[in-house]
Protein backbone atom coordinates (compact mmCIF):
# COMPACT_ATOMS: atom_id res chain seq x y z
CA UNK A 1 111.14 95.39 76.61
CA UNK A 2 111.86 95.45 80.56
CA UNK A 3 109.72 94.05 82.92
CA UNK A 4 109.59 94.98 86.95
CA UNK A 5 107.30 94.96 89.70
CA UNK A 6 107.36 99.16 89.65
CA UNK A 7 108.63 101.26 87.33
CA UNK A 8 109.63 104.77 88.44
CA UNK A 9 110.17 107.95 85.98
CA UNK A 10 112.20 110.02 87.54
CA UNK A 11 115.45 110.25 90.21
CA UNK A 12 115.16 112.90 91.72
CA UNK A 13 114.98 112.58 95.64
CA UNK A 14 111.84 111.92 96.18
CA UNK A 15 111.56 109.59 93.58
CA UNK A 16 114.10 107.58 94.82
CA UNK A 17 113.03 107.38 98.42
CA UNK A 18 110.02 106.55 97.19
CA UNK A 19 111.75 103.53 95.04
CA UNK A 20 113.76 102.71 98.44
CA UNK A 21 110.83 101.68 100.45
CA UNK A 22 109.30 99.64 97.70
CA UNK A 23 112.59 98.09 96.72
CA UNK A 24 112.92 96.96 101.03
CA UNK A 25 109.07 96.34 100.94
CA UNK A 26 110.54 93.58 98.77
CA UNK A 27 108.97 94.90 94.99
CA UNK A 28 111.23 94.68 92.27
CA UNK A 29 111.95 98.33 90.87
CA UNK A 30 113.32 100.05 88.09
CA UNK A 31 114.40 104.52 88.37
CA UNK A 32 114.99 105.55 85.41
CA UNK A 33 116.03 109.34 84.67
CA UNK A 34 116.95 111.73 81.93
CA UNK A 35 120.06 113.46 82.94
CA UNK A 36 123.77 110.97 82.99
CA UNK A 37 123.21 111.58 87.11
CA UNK A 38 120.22 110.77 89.30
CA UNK A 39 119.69 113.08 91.94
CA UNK A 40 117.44 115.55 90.07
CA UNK A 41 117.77 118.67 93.03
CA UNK A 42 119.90 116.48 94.70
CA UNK A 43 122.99 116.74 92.78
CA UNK A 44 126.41 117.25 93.58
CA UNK A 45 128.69 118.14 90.23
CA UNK A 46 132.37 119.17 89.59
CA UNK A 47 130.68 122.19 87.56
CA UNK A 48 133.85 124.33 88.11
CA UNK A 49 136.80 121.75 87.17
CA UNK A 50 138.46 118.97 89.30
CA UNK A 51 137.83 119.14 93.17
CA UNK A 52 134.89 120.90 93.39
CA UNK A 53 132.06 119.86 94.25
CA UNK A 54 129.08 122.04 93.37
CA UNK A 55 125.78 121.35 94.71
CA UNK A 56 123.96 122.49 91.63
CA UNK A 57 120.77 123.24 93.17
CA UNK A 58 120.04 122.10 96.77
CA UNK A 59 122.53 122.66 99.54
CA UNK A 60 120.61 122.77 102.43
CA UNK A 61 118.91 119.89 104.12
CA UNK A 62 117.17 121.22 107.28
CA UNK A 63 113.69 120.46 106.29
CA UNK A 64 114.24 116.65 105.80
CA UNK A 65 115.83 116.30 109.07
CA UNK A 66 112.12 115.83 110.83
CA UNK A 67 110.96 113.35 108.04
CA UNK A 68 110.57 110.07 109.41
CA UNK A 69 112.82 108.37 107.01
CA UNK A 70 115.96 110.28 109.29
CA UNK A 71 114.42 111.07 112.41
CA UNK A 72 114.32 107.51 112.89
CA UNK A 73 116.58 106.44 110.51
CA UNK A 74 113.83 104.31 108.61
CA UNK A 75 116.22 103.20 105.59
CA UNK A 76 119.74 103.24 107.46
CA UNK A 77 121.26 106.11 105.52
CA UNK A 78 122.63 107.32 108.59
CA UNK A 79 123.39 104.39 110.40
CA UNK A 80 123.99 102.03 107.61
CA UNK A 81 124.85 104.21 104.62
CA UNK A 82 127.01 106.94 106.21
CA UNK A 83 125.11 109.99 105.60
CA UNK A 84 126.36 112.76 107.85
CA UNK A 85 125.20 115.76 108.16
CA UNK A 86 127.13 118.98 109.61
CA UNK A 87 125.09 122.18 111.54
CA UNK A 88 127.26 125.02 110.84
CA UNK A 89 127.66 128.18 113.49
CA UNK A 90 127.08 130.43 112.42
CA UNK A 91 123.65 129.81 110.93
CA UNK A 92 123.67 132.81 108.92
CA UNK A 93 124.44 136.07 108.43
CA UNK A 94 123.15 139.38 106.38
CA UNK A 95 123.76 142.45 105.12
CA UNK A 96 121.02 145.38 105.20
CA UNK A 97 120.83 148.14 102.39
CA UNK A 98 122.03 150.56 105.19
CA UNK A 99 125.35 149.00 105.79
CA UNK A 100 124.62 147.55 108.91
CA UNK A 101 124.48 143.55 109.82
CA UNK A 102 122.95 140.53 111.63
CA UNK A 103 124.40 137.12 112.81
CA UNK A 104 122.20 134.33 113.74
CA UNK A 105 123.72 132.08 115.82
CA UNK A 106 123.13 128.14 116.83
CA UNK A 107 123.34 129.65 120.50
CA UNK A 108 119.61 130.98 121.02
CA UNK A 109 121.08 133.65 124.00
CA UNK A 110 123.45 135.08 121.52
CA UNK A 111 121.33 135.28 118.57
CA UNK A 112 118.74 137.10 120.97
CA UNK A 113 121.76 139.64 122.17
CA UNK A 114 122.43 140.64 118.35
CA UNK A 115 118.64 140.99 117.56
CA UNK A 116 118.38 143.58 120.50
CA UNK A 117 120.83 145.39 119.46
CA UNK A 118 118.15 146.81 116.78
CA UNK A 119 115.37 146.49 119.09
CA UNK A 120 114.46 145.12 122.32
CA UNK A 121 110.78 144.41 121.48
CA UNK A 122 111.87 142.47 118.76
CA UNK A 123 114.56 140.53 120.57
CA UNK A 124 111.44 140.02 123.29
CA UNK A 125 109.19 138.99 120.02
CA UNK A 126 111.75 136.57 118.59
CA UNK A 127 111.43 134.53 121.92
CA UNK A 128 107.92 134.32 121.43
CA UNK A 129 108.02 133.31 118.13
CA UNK A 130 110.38 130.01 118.73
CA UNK A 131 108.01 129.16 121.80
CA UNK A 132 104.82 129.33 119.72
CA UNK A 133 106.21 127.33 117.05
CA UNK A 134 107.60 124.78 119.04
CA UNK A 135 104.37 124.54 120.58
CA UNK A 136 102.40 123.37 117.29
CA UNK A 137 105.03 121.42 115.44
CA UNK A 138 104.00 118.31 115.65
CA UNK A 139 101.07 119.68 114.04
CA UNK A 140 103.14 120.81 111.03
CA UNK A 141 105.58 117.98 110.78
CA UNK A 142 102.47 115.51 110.88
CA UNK A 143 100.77 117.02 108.52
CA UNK A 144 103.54 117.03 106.07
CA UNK A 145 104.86 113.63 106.19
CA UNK A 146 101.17 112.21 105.81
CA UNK A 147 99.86 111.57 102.85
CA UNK A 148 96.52 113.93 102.28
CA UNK A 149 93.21 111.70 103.43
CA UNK A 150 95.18 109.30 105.43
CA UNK A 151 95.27 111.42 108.86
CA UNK A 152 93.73 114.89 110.10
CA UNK A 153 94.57 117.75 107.80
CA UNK A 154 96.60 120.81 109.06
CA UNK A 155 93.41 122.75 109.59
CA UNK A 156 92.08 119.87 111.32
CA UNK A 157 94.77 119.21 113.95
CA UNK A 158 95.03 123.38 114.28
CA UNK A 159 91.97 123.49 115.05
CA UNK A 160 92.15 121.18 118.07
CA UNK A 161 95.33 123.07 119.45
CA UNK A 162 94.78 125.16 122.15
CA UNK A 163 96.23 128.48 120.32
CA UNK A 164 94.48 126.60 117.00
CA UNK A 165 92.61 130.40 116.87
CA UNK A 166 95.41 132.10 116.34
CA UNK A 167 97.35 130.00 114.04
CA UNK A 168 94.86 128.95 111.40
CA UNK A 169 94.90 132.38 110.92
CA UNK A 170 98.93 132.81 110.65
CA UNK A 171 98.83 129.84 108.49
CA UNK A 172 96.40 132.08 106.16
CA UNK A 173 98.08 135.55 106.20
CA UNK A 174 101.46 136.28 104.57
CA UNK A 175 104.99 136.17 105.50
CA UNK A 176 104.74 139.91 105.37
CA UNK A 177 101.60 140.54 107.46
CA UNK A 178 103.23 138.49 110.15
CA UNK A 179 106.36 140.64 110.37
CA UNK A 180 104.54 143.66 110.24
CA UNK A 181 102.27 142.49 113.39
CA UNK A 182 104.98 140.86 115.21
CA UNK A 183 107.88 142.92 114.73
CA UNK A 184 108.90 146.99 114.97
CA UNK A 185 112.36 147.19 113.49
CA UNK A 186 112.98 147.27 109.62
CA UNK A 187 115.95 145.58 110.33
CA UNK A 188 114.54 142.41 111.64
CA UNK A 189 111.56 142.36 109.74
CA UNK A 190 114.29 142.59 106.62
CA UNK A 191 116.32 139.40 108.16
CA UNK A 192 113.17 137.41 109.20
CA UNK A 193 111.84 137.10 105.87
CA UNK A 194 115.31 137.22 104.61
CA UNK A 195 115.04 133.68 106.09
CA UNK A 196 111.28 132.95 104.83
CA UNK A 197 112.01 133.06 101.67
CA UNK A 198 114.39 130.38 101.26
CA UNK A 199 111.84 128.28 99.67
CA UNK A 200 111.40 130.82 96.75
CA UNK A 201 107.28 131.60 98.36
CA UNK A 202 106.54 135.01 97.62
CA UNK A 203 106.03 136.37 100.91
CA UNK A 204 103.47 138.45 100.33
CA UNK A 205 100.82 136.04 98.95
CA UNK A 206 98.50 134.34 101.67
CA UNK A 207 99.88 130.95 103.22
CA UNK A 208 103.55 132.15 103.11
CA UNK A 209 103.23 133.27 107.20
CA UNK A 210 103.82 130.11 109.08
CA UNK A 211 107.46 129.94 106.67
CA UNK A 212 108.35 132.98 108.96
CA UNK A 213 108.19 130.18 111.84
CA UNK A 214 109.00 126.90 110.73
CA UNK A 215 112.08 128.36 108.79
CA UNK A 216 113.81 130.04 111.63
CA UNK A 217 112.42 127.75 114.17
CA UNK A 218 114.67 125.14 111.94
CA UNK A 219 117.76 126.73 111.20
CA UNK A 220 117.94 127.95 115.22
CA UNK A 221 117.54 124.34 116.22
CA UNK A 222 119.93 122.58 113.58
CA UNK A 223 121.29 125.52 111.51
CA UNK A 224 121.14 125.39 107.62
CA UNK A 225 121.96 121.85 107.87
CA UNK A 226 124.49 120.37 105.27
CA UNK A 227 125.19 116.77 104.09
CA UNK A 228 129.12 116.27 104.60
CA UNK A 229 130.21 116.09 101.01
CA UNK A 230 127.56 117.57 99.11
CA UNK A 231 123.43 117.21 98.78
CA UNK A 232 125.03 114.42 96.28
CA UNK A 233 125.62 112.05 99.15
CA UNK A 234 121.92 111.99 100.09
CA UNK A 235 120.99 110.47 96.15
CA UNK A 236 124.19 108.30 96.43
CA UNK A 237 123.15 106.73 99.65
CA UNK A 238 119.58 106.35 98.38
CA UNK A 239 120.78 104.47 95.13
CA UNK A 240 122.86 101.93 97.06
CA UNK A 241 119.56 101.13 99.23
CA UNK A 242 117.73 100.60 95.98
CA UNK A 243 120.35 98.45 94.47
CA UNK A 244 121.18 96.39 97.87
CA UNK A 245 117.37 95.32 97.62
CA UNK A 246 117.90 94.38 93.99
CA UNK A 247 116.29 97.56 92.17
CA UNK A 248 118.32 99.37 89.38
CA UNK A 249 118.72 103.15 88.61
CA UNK A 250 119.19 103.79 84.66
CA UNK A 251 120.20 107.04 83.69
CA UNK A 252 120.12 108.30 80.14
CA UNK A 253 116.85 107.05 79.78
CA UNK A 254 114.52 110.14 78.74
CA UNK A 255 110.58 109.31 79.49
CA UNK A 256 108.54 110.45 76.23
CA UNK A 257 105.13 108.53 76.92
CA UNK A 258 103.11 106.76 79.34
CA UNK A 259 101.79 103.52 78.09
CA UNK A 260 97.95 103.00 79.06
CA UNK A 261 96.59 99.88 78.30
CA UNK A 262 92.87 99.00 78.90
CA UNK A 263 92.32 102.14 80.66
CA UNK A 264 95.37 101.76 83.21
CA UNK A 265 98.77 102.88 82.86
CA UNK A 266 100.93 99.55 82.43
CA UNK A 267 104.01 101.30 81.72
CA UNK A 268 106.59 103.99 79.79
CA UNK A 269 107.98 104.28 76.68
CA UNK A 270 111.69 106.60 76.77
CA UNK A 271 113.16 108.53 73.79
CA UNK A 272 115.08 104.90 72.47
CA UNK A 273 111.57 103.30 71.90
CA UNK A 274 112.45 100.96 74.56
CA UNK A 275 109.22 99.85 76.64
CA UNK A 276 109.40 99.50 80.34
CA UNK A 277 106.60 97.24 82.02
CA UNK A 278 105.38 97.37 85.19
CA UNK A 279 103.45 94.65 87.34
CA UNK A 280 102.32 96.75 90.02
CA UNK A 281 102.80 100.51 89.37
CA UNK A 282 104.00 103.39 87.65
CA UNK A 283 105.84 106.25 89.42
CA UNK A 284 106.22 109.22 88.20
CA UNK A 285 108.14 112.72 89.74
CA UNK A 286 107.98 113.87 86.11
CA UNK A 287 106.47 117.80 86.50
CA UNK A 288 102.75 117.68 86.11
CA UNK A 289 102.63 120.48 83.67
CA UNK A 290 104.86 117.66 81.71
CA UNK A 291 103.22 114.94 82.58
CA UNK A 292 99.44 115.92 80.84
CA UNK A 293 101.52 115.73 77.72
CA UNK A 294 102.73 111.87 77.80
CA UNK A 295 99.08 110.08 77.33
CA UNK A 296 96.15 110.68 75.23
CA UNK A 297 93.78 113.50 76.73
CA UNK A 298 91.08 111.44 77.42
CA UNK A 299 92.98 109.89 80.18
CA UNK A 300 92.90 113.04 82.01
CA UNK A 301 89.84 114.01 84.55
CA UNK A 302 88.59 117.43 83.92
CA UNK A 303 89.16 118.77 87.09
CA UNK A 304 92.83 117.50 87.65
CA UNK A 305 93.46 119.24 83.88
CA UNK A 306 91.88 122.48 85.19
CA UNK A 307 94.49 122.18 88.33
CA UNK A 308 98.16 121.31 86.45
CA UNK A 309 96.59 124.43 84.07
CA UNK A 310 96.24 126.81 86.62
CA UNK A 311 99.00 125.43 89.09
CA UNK A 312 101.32 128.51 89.75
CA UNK A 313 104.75 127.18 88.87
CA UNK A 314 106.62 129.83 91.17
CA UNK A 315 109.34 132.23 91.78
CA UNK A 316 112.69 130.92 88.65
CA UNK A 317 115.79 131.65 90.24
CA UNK A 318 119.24 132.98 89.04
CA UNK A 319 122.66 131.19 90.13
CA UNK A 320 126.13 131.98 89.83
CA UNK A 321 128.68 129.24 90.83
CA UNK A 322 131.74 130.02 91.80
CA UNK A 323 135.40 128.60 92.73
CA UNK A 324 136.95 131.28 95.01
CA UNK A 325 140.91 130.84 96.72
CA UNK A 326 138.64 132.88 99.90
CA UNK A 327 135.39 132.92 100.77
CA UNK A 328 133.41 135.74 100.80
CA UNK A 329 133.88 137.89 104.19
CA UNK A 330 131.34 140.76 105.13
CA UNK A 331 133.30 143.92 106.97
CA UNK A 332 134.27 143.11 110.22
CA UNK A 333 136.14 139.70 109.41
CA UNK A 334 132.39 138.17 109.34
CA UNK A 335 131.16 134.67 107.59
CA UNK A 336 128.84 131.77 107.57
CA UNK A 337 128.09 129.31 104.73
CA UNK A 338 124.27 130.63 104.74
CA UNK A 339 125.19 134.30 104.62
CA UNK A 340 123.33 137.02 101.83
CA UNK A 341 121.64 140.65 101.27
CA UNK A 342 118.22 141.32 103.19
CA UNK A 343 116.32 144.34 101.19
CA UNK A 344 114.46 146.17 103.23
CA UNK A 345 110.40 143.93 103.56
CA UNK A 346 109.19 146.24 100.61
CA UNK A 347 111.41 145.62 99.01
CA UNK A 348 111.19 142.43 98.61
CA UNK A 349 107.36 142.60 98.19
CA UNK A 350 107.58 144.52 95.29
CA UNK A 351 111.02 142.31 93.68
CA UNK A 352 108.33 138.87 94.66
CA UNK A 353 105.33 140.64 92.64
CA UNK A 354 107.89 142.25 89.50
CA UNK A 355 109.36 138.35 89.33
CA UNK A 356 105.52 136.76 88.79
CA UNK A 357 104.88 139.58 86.85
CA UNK A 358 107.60 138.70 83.87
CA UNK A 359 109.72 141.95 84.89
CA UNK A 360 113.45 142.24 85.02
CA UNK A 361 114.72 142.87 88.61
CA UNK A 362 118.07 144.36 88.70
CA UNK A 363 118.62 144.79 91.80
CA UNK A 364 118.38 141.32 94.31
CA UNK A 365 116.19 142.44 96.97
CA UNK A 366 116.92 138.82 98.31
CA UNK A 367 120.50 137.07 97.88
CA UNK A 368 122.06 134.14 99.16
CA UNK A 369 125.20 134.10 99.55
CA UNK A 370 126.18 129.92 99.90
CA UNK A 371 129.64 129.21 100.87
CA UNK A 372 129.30 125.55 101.93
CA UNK A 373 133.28 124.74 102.47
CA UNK A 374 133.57 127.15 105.69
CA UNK A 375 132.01 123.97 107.69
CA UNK A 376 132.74 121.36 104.84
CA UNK A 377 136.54 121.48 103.45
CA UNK A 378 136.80 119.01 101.62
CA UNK A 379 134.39 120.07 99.18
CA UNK A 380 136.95 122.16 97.23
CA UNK A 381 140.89 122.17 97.15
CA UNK A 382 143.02 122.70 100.07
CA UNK A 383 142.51 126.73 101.20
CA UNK A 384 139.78 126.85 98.10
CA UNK A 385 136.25 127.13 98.62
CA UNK A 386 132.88 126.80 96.45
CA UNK A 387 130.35 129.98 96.53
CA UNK A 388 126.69 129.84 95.15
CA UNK A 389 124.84 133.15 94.70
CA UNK A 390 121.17 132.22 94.38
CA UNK A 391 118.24 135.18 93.43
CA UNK A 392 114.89 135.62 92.47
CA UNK A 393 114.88 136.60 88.43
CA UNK A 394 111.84 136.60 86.06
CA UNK A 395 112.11 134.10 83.11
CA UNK A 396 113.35 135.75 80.11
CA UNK A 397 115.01 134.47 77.20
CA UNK A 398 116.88 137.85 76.33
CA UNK A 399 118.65 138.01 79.67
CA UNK A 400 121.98 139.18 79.60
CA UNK A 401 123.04 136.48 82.53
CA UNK A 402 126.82 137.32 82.57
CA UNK A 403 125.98 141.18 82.88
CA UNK A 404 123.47 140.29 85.86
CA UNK A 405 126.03 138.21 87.47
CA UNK A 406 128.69 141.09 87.62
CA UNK A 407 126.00 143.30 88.93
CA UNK A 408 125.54 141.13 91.68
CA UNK A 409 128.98 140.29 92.24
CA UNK A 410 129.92 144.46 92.64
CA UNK A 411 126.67 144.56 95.40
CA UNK A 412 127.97 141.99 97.07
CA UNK A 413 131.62 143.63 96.91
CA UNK A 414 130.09 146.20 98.78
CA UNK A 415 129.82 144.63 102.34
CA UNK A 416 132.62 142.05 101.05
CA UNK A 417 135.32 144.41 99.67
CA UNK A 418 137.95 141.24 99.33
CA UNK A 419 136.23 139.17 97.80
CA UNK A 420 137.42 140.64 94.56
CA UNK A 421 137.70 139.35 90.63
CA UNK A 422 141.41 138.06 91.65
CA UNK A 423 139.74 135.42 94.31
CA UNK A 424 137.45 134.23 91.58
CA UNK A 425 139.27 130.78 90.22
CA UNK A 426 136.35 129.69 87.79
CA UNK A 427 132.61 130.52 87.34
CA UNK A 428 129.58 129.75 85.65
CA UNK A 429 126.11 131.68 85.47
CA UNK A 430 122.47 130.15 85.20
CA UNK A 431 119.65 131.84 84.29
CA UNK A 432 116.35 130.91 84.68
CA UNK A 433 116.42 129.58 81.05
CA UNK A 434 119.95 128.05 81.45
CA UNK A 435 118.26 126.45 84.89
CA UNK A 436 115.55 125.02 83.02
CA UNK A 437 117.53 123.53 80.08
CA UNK A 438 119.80 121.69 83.03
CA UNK A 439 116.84 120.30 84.23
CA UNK A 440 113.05 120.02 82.45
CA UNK A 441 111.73 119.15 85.45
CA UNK A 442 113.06 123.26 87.17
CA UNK A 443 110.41 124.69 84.85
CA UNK A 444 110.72 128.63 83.86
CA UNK A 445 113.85 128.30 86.28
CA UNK A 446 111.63 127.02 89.27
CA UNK A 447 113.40 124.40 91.89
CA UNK A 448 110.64 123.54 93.95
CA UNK A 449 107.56 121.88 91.68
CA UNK A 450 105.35 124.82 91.88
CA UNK A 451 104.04 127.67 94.58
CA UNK A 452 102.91 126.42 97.80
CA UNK A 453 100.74 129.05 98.62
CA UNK A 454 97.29 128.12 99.67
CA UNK A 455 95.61 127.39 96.68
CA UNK A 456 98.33 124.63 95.44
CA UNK A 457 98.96 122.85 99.21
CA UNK A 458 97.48 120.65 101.09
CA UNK A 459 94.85 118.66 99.59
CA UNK A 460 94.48 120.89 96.35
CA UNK A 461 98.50 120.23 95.13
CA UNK A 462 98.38 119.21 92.89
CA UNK A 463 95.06 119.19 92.00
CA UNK A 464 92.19 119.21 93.64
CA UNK A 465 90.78 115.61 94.21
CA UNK A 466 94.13 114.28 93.08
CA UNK A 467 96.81 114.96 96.15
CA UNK A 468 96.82 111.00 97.50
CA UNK A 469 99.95 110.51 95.11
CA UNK A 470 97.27 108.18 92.82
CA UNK A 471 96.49 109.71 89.24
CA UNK A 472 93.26 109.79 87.34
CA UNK A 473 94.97 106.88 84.92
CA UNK A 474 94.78 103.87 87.54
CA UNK A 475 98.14 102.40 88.09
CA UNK A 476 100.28 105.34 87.89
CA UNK A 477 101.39 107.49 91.14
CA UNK A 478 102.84 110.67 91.34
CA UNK A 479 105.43 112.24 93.74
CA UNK A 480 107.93 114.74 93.53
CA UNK A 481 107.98 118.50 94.16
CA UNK A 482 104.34 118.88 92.65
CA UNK A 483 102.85 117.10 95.15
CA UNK A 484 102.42 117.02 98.98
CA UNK A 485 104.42 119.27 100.66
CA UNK A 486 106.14 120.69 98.06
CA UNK A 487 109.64 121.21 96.58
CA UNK A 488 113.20 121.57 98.57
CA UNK A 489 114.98 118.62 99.89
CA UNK A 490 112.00 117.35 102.64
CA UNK A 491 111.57 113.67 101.34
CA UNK A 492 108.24 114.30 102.24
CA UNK A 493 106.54 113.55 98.81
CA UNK A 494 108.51 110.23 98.05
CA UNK A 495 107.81 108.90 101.79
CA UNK A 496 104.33 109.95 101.61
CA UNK A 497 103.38 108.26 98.09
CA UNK A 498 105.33 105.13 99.27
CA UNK A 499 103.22 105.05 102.05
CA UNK A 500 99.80 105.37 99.79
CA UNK A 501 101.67 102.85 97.31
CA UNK A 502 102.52 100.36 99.55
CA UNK A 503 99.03 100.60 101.02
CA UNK A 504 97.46 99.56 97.95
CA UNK A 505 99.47 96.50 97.75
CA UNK A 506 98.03 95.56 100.93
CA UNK A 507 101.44 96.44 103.59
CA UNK A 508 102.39 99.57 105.80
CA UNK A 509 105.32 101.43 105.81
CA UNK A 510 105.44 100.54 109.65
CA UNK A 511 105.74 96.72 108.66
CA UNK A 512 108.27 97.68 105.50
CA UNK A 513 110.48 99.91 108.09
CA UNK A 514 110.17 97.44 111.10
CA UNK A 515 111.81 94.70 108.94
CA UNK A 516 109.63 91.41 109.46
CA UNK A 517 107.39 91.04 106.12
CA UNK A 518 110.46 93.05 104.74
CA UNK A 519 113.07 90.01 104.96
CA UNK A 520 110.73 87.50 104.25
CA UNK A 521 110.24 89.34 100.86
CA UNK A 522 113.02 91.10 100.22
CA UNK A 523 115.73 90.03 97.44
């Protein structure tokens, strides 16, 4: 048996950010994880032989740049640990079923010049739109890196904006209502939701509208922002802070049970039979869905049951990896390491609804096209580069995955007409299924802990009653993509249940971060 202060199930990101500020606030911690690497989403793998480092599921890292823990450096991986991170221009770039294309650049004047050459209005309109967002996002980034009940909600602090009419109800509609009323030309209602559905939200459910802002309001400020080395160096930077402050990170460790004794959860039990105490707390990141399964159902309040039953576990995805001696270049000499195919906005509605509907889509009406060696080198061989193809799929078993891939592959030939089988060094294909069985946690094929549409965000992810990070067994805490704000690399669920952690162990994050109580306690 293994004793610690906090015991944490789970490495994935959040997880471990969350073990970071316990392990400064001085708490003796122990992250243990499932698969021989932690990192969960945050992994960086030589999946296609020696020298290449595949990010095998998150690439991108805009989101987490806002978070607290790097806006102001709260942990030192940027200052202390060497995490760099690289905004590539150009931001992206896409192909339309009609042949024609759109760059978007880091330059706001340009990327306005190549949006009127489809429409004026529009080109007008897109101004508007990175005004009106910049206007209200401190009212977005607040509410995401606060833990529910500790501060106003996002309705709340909407409603005391000025325009707080206007957006509560673009919060509410869909991705897809908002292009319709904001925008004429198919073209850039194609590309704007090309770029709101980079979370995987189905943008035609309610709640999905505001991605239509905050995403491109992100990527024209920083790009799709990139960790120099891989999404890898985030977990690897995050491990050494755990570790300098005397925690430990065990992989190999598979979590079968939670241990609840005298009504509170006092520990975990992994797939060895070893038992790992905890003092203080348990942690968990382990998917809720999963999680129901690992005490006795007794332990479980009705209500939070009901909402792991009925939380939507969203859109599964289908990858193809590849190691290419070019990357892939659209007609006209064109690339960018965030590049893909926009289908025309119906698309896509109608791919989003055959996905959630268990229906084999054949044809991508979304792809991204991830070529993260045009800004990064050194992620691949000298004059080599790595290329991840990412698409909505439905979840079934019976999926010929290699004869998908090639299908993809010849529509992306299409606007890429060099980037032929000879280029192709190595490759490797993941279904949903294949997705899944790399990672438990990605369940159906799913990267981002569930849909964050508005009946699973907020305070009702992800249950209602139950989305302060404490769970109805008292002692154990969950974070991760099921909770608060959701999946992709934010940080925003491991800072956010440190914060309610810590805060029942009578400190702040303030006084963890500022460093006093911190080096009186630390190890």
């Amino acid at each position: 048996m293994t004793t610690a202060d906090v015991v944490v199930a789970g490495a994935g990101h959040n997880s471990l950010i969350c073990a970071a500020y316990l392990a400064r606030a001085g708490r003796e911690v122990v992250v243990l994880d499932a698969r021989p690497v932690p990192g969960g989403g945050a992994v960086t793998e030589e999946l296609l032989g020696s020298g290449y480092a595949i990010d095998s599921c998150s690439t991108g890292h805009t989101l987490i740049q806002t978070n607290p823990l790097l806006a102001r450096d709260e942990l030192g991986l940027l200052g202390e640990q060497g995490v760099e991170y690289l905004a590539p221009d150009p931001v992206a770039h896409v192909a339309f079923p009609d042949g024609r294309q759109l760059t978007m650049w880091l330059d706001v004047e340009r990327t306005v010049e190549e949006l009127t050459r489809f429409s004026r209005r529009d080109a007008a309109a897109y101004r508007r739109l990175l005004a009106d967002y910049d206007a209200v996002k401190d009212a977005f980034n607040a509410s995401r890196f606060t833990p529910v009940g500790m501060g106003p909600s996002l309705e709340q602090r909407l409603r005391e904006h000025p325009q707080g009419g206007v957006w509560l109800r673009r919060n509410a509609l869909s991705a897809y209502e908002v292009v319709r009323h904001e925008f004429e030309s198919p073209h850039v209602r194609a590309f704007l939701l090309w770029q709101a559905f980079q979370t995987l939200v189905s943008v035609d459910l309610p709640g999905s509208g505001a991605l239509v802002y905050s995403i491109v309001y992100g990527r024209q400020r920083r790009s799709w922002t990139l960790p120099r080395g891989g999404s890898g160096r985030l977990t690897d930077a995050l491990v050494r802070v755990i570790e300098a402050h005397g925690g430990t990170v065990e992989c190999g460790r598979t979590v079968t049970r939670l241990v609840v004794e005298g009504g509170r959860c006092t520990g975990v039990e992994t797939d060895d039979g070893e038992r790992w105490t905890a003092r203080e707390a348990v942690v968990s990141t382990i998917h809720v869905k999963h999680l129901i399964d690992m005490a006795p159902g007794d332990c479980w309040d009705d209500a939070f049951r009901y909402g792991v039953e009925t939380l939507d576990v969203g859109i599964p995805a289908f990858v193809v990896f590849l190691a290419t001696s070019a990357p892939p270049a659209f007609a006209g000499g064109h690339t960018a390491v965030s590049a893909g195919l926009a289908g025309w906005p119906e698309q896509l509605v109608a791919g989003c609804r055959a996905v959630r509907d268990g229906h084999y889509v054949r044809d991508a009406p979304w792809l991204l096209v991830a070529t993260p060696t045009l800004a990064d080198p050194g992620r691949a061989p000298a004059g080599h580069h790595t290329v991840k193809l990412i698409s909505p799929q439905a979840y079934l078993p019976d999926l010929d995955k290699e004869a998908h891939a090639r299908h993809q592959l010849a529509a992306l030939r299409r606007f890429c007409p060099d980037f032929t089988e000879e280029v192709v060094v190595a490759s490797l294909v993941r279904g949903p299924v294949e997705v899944e069985a790399a990672n438990p946690h990605m369940i159906h094929g799913t990267f981002h802990g569930g849909d964050r549409g508005l009946p699973f965000s907020g305070a009702l992810r992800p249950a209602p009653g139950w989305a302060q990070h404490r769970m109805p067994i008292p002692g154990l805490y969950q974070t991760g993509g099921t909770t608060h704000p959701g999946g992709s690399i934010t940080g925003g669920p491991g800072r956010n249940a440190a914060t309610v952690i810590l805060q029942d162990l009578g400190m702040s994050i303030e006084e963890v971060v500022g460093g006093g109580r911190a080096r009186a306690l630390g190890r």
